[in-house]
Protein backbone atom coordinates (compact mmCIF):
# COMPACT_ATOMS: atom_id res chain seq x y z
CA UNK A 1 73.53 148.07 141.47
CA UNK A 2 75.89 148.93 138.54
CA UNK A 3 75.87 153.14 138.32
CA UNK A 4 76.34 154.03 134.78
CA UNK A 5 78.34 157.46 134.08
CA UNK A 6 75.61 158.12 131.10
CA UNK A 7 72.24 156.03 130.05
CA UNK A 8 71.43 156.54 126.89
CA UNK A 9 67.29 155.83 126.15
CA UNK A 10 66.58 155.33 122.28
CA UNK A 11 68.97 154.40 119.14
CA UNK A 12 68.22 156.42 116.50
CA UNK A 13 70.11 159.09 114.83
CA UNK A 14 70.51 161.21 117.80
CA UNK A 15 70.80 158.20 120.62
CA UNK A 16 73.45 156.40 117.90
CA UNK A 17 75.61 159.77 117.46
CA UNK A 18 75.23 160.05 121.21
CA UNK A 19 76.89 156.78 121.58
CA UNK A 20 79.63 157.33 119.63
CA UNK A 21 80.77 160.38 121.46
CA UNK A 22 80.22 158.72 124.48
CA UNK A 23 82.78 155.65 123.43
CA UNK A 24 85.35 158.10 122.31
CA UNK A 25 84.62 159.75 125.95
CA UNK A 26 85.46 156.78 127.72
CA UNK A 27 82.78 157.40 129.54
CA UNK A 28 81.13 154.38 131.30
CA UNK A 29 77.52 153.72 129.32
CA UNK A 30 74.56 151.95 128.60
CA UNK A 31 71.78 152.11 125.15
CA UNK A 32 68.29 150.90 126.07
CA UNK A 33 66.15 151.01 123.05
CA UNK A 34 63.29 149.21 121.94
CA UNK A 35 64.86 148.83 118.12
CA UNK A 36 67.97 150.30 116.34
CA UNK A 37 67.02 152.99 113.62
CA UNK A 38 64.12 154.81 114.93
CA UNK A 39 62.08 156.51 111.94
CA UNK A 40 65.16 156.58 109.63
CA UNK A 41 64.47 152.37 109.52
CA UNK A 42 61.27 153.87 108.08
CA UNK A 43 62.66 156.06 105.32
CA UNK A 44 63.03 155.19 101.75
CA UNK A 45 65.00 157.55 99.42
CA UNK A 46 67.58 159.55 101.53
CA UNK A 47 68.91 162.64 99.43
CA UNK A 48 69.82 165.23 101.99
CA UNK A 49 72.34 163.65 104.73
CA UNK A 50 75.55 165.19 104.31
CA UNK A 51 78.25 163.03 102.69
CA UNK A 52 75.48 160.73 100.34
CA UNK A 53 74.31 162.08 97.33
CA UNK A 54 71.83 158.99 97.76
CA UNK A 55 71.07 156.43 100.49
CA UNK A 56 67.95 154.38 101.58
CA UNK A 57 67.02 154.31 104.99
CA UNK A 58 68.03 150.85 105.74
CA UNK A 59 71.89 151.31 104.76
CA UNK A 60 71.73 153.89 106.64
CA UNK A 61 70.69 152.63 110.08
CA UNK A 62 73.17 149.52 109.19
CA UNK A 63 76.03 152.28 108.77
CA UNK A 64 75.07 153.91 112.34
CA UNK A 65 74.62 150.41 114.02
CA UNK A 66 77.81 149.23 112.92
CA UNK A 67 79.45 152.92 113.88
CA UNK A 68 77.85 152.18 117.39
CA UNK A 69 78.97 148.24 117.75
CA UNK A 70 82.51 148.87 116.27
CA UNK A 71 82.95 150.47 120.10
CA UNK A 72 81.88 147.39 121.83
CA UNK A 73 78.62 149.58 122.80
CA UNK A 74 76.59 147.60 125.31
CA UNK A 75 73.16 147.93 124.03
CA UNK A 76 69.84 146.34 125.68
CA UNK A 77 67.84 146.00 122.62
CA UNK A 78 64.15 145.14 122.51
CA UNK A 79 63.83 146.98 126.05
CA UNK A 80 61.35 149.92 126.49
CA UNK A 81 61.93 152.26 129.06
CA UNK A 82 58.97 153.07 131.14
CA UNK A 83 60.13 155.23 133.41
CA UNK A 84 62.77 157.76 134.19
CA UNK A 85 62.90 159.43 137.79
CA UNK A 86 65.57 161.15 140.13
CA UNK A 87 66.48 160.65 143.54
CA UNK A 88 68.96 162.97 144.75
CA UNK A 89 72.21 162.55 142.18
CA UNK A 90 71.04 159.58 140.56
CA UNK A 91 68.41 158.70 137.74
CA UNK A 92 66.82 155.88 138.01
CA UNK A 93 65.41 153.90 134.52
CA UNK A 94 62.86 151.04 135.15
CA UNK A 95 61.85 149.11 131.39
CA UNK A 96 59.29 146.86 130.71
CA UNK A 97 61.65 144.13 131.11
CA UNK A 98 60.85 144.49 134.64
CA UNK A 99 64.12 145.82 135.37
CA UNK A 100 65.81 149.02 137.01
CA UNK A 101 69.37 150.60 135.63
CA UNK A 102 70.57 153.44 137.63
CA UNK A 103 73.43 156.38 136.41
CA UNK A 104 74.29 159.94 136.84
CA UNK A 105 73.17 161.44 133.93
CA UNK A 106 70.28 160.37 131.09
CA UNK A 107 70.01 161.64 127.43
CA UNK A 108 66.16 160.67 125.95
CA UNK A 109 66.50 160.02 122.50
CA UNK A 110 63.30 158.23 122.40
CA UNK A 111 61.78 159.52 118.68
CA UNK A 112 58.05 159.75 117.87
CA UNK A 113 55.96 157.06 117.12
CA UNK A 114 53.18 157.65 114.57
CA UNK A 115 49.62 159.14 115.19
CA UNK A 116 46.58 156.84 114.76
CA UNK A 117 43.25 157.89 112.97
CA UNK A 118 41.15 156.84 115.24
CA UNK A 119 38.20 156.14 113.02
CA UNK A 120 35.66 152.75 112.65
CA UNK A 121 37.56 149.92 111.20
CA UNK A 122 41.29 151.25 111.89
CA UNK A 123 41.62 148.73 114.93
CA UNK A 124 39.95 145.85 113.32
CA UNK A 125 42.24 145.95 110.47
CA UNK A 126 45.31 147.21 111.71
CA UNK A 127 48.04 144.67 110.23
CA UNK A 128 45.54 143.54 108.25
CA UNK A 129 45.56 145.95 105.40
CA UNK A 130 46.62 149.21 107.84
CA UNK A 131 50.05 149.80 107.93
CA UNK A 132 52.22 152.48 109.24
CA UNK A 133 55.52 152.25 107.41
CA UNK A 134 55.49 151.97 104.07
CA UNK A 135 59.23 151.44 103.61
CA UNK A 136 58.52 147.95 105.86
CA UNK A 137 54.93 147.00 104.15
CA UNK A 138 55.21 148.53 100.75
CA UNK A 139 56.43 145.11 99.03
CA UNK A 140 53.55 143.59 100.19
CA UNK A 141 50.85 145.48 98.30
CA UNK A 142 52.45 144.54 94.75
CA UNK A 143 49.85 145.37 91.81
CA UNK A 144 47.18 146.38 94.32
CA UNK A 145 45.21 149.34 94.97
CA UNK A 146 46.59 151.39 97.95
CA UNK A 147 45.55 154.74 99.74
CA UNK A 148 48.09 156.79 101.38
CA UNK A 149 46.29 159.64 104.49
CA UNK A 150 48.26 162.47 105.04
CA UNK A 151 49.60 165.41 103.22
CA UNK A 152 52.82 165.98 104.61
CA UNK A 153 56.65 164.69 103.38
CA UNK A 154 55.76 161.40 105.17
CA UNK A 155 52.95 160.85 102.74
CA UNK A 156 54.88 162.35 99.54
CA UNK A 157 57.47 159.73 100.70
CA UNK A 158 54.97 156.73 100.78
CA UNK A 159 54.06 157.49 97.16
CA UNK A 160 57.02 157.87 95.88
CA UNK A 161 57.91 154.33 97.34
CA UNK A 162 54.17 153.02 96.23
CA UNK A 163 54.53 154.40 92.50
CA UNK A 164 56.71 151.32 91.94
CA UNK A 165 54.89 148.64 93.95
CA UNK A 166 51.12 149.35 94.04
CA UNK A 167 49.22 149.54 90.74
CA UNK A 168 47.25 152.69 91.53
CA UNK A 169 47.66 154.96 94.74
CA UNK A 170 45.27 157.28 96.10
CA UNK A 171 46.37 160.25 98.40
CA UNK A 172 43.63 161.18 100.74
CA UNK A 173 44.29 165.14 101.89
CA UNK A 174 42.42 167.03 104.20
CA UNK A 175 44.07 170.27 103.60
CA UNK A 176 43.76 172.24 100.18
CA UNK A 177 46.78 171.54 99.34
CA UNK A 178 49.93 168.64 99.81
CA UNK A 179 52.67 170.77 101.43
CA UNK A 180 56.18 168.86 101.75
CA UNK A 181 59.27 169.51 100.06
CA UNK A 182 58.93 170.98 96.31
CA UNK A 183 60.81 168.42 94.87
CA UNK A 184 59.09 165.14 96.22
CA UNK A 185 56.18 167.01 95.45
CA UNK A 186 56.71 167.44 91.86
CA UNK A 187 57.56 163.72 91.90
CA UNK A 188 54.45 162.50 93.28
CA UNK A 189 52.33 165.25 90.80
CA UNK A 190 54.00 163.82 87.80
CA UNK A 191 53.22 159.99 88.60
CA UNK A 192 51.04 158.21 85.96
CA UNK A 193 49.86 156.15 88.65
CA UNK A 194 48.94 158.22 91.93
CA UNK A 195 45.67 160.43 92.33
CA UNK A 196 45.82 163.18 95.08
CA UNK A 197 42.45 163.70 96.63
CA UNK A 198 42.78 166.98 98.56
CA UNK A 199 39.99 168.50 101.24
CA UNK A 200 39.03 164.60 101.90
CA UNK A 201 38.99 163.34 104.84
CA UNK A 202 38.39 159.77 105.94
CA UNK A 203 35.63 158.63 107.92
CA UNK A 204 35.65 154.97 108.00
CA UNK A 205 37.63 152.14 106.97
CA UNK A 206 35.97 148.41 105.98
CA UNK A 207 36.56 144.97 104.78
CA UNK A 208 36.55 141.20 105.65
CA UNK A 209 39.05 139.12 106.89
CA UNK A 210 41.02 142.11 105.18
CA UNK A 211 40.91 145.92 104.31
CA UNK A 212 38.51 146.33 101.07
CA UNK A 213 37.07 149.68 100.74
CA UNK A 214 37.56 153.21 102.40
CA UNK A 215 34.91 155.67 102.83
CA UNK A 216 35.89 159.54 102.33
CA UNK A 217 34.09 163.01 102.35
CA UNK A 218 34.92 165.38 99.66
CA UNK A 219 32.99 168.44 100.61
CA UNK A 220 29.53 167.29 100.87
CA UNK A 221 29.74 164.46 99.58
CA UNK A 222 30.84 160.95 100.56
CA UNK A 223 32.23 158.03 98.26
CA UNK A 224 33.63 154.32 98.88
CA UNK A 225 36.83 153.82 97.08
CA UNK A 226 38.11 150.18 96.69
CA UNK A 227 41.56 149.28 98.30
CA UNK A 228 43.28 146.43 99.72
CA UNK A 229 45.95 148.39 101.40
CA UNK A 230 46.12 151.72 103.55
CA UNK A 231 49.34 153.84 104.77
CA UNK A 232 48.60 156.04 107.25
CA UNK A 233 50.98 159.02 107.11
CA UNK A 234 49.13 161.80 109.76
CA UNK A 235 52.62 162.72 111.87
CA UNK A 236 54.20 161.53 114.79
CA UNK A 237 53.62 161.51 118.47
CA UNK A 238 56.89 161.81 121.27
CA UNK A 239 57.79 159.11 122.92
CA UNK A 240 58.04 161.12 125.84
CA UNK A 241 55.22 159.28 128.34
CA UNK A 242 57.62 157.66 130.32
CA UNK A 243 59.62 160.97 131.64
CA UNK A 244 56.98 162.51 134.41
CA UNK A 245 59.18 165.36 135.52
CA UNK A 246 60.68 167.30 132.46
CA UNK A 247 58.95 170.14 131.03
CA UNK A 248 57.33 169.75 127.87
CA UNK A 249 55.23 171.76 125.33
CA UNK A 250 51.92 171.29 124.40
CA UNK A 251 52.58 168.69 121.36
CA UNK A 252 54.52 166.69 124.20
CA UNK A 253 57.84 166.91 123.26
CA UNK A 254 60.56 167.44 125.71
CA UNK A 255 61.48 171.34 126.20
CA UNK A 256 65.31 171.90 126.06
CA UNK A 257 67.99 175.00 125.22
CA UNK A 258 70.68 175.06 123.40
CA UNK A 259 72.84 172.20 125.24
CA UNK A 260 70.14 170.05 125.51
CA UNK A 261 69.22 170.37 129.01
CA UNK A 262 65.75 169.85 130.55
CA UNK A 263 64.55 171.20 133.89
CA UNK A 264 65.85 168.58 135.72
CA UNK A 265 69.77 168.51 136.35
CA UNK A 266 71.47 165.84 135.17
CA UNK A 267 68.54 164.57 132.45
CA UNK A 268 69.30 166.06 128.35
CA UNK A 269 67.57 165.13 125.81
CA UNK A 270 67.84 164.85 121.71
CA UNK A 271 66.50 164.11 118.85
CA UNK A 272 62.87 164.17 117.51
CA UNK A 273 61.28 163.79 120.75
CA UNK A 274 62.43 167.55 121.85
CA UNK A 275 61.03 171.07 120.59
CA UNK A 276 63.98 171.55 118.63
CA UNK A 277 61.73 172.88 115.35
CA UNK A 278 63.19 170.90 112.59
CA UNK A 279 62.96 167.06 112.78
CA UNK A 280 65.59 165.70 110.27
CA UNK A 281 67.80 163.02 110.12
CA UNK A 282 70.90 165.05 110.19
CA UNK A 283 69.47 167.34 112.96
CA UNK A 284 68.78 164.13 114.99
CA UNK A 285 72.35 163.38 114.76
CA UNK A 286 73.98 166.53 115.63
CA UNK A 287 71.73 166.64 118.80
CA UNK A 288 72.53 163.71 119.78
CA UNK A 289 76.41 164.90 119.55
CA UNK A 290 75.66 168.10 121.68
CA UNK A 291 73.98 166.24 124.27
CA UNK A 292 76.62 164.03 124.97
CA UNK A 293 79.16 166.56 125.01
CA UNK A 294 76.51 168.49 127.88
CA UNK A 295 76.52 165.19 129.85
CA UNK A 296 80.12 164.86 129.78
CA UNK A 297 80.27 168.35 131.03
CA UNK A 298 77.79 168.04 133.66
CA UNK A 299 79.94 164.87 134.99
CA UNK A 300 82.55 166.95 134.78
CA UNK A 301 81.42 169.47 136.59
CA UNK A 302 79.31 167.53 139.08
């Protein structure tokens, strides 16, 4: 079997930036990732990455993929890794492709995945009204009613992407308050079109061959409000299942210091799937940068 010098498990931000140090390295490599973009596929209006005033999510996961490819990157996309273990100096990866890569060190750049409400009528109608991503369903809810759960920047996003597609768009809080940045915030506030229900939560979500209606509680009471589309926009989990051995904190996300090391020797990791405190695009990316630099110490070194 083919011993990589580095394995690199995710392609977002941080597994892309990762990649490109690595080329420039020379070091010997591999990407497995289940899609190329992570949650920055996901974004919409991009104001805050260093070198673009302005820049939707999609051009900029098609700048980072072609940053990657223009080093001849071999990438294994459409793989998931299931998981990551080490025997004496080597890490092995097993995916779901049934198949088992093998190198010296591993960076996890795996993301987060987003949270599920887990409430009557979410399964049933998931893809069927229930989406996830507004930046890759929006379109599709043109002139309809919509309601967005969450309360966070993820949900101040989705509205600010819904204003212009759906004709009315309810935000379903269960906090007193949306936090989020300021200025998305003042976007969403001033919207003709979008209705913030705060201390709501959701208890149940109904239809028939798709979504129709969604029950909430407002303090004591309870009310059905019409809608043929629903975002949820709760937060993310770590995709961090797959590594058994690496110390993590309570949310799940992969403890590391300041170089990106884990516990185990030889394994970094970057990105949004580790405790570093801020998850940001351009936080993603410098991680990734650090823990390549870490692995091509420890190689070094080792």
């Amino acid at each position: 079997m083919r011993i990589y010098d580095l394995i690199i498990v995710g392609a977002g931000p941080a597994g892309i930036t990762a990649s490109v140090y690595a080329a420039r390295k020379r070091m010997d490599f591999l990407v497995i990732t289940g899609d190329i973009g992570g949650q920055t596929a996901w974004s919409a209006d991009i104001e805050n990455y260093t070198g673009y005033q302005f820049v939707t999510g999609p051009e900029l996961v098609d700048k980072f993929e072609k940053h990657m490819r223009s080093y001849d990157t071999n990438v294994k996309e459409g793989e998931g890794v299931t998981g990551v273990e080490k025997t004496g100096g080597l890490i092995t990866i097993k995916t779901d492709k049934e198949r088992e890569y093998q190198a010296k060190t591993v960076i996890i750049a795996s993301g987060k995945r987003s949270k599920e409400l887990g409430i009557p009528g979410e399964k049933e109608y998931k893809n069927k009204g229930i989406t996830y991503c507004a930046t890759c369903d929006g379109p599709l809810f043109s002139g309809k009613t919509v309601a967005i759960i969450g309360g966070g920047n993820s949900a101040l996003d989705a509205a600010l992407q819904l204003e212009r597609i759906a004709s009315k768009t309810y935000i379903i809080n269960n906090t007193p308050r949306l936090g989020g940045d300021a200025i998305m915030l003042q976007k969403v506030e001033k919207a003709v079109n979008v209705e913030i229900l705060n201390d709501s939560s959701v208890l149940a979500i109904s239809g028939d061959k798709f979504v129709n209606s969604i029950t909430i509680k407002s303090g004591e009471e309870e009310k059905r409000l019409p809608v043929e589309g629903i975002f949820v926009e709760i937060g993310l989990i770590p995709n961090s299942d797959f590594v058994k051995d690496v110390e993590k904190n309570n949310l799940g996300e992969i403890r590391i210091n300041n170089r990106n090391e884990t516990n185990v020797p030889g394994i970094f990791a970057a990105g949004d799937v580790t405790d570093v405190p801020e998850k940001q695009i351009v936080i993603a990316a410098g991680e990734g940068s650090k823990a390549c630099l870490s692995a091509f110490r420890y190689l070094a070194q080792h």
